[in-house]
N, C-alpha and C. Protein backbone atom coordinates (compact mmCIF):
# COMPACT_ATOMS: atom_id res chain seq x y z
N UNK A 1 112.04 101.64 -52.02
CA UNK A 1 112.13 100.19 -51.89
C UNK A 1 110.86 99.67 -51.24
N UNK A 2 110.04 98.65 -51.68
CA UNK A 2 109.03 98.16 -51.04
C UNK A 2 109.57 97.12 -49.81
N UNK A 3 108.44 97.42 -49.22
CA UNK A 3 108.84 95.98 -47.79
C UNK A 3 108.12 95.08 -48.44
N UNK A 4 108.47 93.58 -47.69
CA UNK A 4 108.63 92.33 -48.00
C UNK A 4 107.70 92.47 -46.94
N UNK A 5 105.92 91.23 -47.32
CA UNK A 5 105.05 91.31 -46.43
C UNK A 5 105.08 89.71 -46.30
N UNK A 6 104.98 89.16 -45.18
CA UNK A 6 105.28 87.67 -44.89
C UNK A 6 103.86 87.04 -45.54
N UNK A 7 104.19 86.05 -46.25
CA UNK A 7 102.98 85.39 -46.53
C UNK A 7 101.65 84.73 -45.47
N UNK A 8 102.36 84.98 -44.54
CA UNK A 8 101.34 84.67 -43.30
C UNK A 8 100.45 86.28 -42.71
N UNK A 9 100.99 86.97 -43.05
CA UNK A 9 100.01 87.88 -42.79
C UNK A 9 99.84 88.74 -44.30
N UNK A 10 99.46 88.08 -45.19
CA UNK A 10 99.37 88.45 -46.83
C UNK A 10 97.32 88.71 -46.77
N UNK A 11 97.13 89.35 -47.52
CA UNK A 11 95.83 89.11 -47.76
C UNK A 11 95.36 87.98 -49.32
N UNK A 12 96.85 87.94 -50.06
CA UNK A 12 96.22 87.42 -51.11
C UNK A 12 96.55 85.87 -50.75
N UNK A 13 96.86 85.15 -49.86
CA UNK A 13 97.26 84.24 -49.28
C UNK A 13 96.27 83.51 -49.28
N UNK A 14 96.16 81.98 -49.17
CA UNK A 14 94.84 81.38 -48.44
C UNK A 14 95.74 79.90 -47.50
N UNK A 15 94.74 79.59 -46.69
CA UNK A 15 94.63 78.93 -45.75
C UNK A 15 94.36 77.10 -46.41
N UNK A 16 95.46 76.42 -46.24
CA UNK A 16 94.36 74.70 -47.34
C UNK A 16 94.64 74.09 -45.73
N UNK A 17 93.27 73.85 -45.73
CA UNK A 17 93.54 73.33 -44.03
C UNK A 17 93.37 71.53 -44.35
N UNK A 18 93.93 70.73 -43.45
CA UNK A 18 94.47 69.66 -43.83
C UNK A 18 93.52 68.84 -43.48
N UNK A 19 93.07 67.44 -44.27
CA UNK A 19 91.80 66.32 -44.40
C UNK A 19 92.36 65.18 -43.32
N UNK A 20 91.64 64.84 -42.34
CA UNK A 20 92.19 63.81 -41.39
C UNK A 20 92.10 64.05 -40.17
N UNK A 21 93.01 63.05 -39.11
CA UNK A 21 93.13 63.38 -38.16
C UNK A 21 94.43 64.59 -37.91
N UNK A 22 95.02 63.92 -38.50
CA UNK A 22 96.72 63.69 -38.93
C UNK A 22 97.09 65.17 -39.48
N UNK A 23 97.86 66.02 -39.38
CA UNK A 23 98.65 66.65 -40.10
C UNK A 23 98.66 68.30 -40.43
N UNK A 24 99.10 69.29 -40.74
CA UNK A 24 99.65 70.49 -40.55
C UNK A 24 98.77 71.59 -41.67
N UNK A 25 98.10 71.81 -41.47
CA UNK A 25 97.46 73.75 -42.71
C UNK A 25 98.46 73.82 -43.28
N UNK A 26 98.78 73.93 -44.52
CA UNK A 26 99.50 74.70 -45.31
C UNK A 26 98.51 76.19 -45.92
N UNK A 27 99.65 76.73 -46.30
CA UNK A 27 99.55 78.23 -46.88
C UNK A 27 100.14 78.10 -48.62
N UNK A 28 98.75 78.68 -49.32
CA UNK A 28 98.99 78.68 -50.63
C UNK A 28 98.73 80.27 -50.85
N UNK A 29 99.85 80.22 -51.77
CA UNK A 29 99.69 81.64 -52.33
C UNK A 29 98.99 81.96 -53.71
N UNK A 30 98.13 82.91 -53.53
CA UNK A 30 96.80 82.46 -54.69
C UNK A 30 97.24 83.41 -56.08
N UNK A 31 98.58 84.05 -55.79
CA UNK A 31 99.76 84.96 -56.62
C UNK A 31 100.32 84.52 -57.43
N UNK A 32 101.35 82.92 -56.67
CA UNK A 32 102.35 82.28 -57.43
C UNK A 32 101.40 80.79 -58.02
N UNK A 33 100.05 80.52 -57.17
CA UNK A 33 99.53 79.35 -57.08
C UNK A 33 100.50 78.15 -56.97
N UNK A 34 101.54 78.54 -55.67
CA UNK A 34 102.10 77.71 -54.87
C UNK A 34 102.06 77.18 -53.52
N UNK A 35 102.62 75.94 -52.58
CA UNK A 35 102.15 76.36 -51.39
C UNK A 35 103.54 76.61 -51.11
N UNK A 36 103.42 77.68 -49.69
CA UNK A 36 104.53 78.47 -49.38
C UNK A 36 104.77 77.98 -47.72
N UNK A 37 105.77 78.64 -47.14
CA UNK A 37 106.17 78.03 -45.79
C UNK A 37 105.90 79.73 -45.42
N UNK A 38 105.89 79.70 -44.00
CA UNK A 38 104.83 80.61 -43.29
C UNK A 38 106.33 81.69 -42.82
N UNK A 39 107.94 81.28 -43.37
CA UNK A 39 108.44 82.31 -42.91
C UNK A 39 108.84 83.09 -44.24
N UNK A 40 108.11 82.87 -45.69
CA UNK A 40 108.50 83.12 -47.06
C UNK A 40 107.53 84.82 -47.04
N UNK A 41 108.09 85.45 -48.24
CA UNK A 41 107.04 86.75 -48.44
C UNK A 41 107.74 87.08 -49.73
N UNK A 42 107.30 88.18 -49.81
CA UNK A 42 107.43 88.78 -51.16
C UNK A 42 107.14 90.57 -51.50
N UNK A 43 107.16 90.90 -52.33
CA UNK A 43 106.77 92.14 -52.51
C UNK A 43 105.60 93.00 -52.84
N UNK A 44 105.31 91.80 -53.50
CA UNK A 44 103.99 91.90 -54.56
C UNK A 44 102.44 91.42 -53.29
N UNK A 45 102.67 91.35 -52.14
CA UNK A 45 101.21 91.00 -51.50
C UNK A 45 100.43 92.10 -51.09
N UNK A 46 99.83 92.11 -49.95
CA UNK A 46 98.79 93.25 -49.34
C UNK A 46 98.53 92.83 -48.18
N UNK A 47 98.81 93.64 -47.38
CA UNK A 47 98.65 93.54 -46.29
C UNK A 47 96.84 93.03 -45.64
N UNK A 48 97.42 91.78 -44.62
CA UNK A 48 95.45 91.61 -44.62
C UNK A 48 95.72 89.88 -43.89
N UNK A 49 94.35 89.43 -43.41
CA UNK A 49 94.40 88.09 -43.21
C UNK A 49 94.38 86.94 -44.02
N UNK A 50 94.71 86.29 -44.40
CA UNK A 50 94.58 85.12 -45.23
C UNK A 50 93.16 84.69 -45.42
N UNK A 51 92.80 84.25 -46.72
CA UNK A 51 91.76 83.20 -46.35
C UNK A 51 91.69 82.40 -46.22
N UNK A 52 90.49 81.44 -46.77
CA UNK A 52 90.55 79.94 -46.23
C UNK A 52 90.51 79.28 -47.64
N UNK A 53 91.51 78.32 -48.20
CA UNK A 53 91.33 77.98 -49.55
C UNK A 53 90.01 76.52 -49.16
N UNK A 54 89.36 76.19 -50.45
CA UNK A 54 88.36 75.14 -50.60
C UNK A 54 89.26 74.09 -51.37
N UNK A 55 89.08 72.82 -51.19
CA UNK A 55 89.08 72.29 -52.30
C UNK A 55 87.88 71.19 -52.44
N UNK A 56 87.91 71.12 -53.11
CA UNK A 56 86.74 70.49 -54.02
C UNK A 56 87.35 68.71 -54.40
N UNK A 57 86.82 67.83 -53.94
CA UNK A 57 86.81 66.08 -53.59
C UNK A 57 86.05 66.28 -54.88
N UNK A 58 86.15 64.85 -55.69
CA UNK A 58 85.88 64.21 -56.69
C UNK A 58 85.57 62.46 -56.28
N UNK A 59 84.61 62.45 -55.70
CA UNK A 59 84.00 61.03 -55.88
C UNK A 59 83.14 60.44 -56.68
N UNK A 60 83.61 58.89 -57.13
CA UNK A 60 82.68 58.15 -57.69
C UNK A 60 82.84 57.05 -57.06
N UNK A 61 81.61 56.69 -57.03
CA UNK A 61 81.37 55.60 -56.23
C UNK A 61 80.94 54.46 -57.36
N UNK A 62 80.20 55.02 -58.30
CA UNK A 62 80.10 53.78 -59.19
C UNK A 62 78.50 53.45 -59.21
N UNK A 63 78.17 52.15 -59.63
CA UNK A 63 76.88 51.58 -59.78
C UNK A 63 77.14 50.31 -58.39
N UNK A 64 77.82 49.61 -58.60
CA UNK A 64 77.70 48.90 -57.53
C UNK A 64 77.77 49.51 -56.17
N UNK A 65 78.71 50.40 -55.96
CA UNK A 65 78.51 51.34 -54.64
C UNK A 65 77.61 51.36 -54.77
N UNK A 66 76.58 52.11 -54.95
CA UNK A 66 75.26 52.77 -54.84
C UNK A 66 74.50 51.32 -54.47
N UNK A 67 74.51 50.34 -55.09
CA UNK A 67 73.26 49.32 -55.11
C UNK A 67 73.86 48.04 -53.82
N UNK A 68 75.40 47.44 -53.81
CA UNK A 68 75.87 47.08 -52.91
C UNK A 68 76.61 47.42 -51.59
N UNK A 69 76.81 48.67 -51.75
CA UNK A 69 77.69 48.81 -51.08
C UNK A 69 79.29 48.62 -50.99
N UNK A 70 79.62 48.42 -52.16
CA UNK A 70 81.19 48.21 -52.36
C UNK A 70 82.03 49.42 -52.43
């Protein structure tokens, strides 16, 4: 029988740390490409530290941004 490794100490795990002043890291699992709660696990992980997930912002500002400031 395999043990159940908590997604908080998973290696395939990552870290989406939160934009603001305001509010809580979640934990995505880069397995199910879900985010998970830190007392969930599974069978299928590896033992190890999490990383740190990126995400990637999409701005446009436009033509008037750029030239007015709007």
């Amino acid at each position: 029988m395999k043990t159940v490794i908590s997604c908080e100490s998973c290696q395939l795990a990552a870290v989406k740390q939160h934009v603001g002043f305001f509010g809580e890291d979640e934990i995505w699992c880069t397995l199910s490409h879900v985010v998970v709660d830190r007392g969930d696990g599974c069978t299928f992980g590896e033992r190890g530290e999490p990383g740190v997930a990126v995400r990637l912002l999409d701005v446009d500002l436009g033509g008037d941004a750029a030239v007015r400031g709007w």
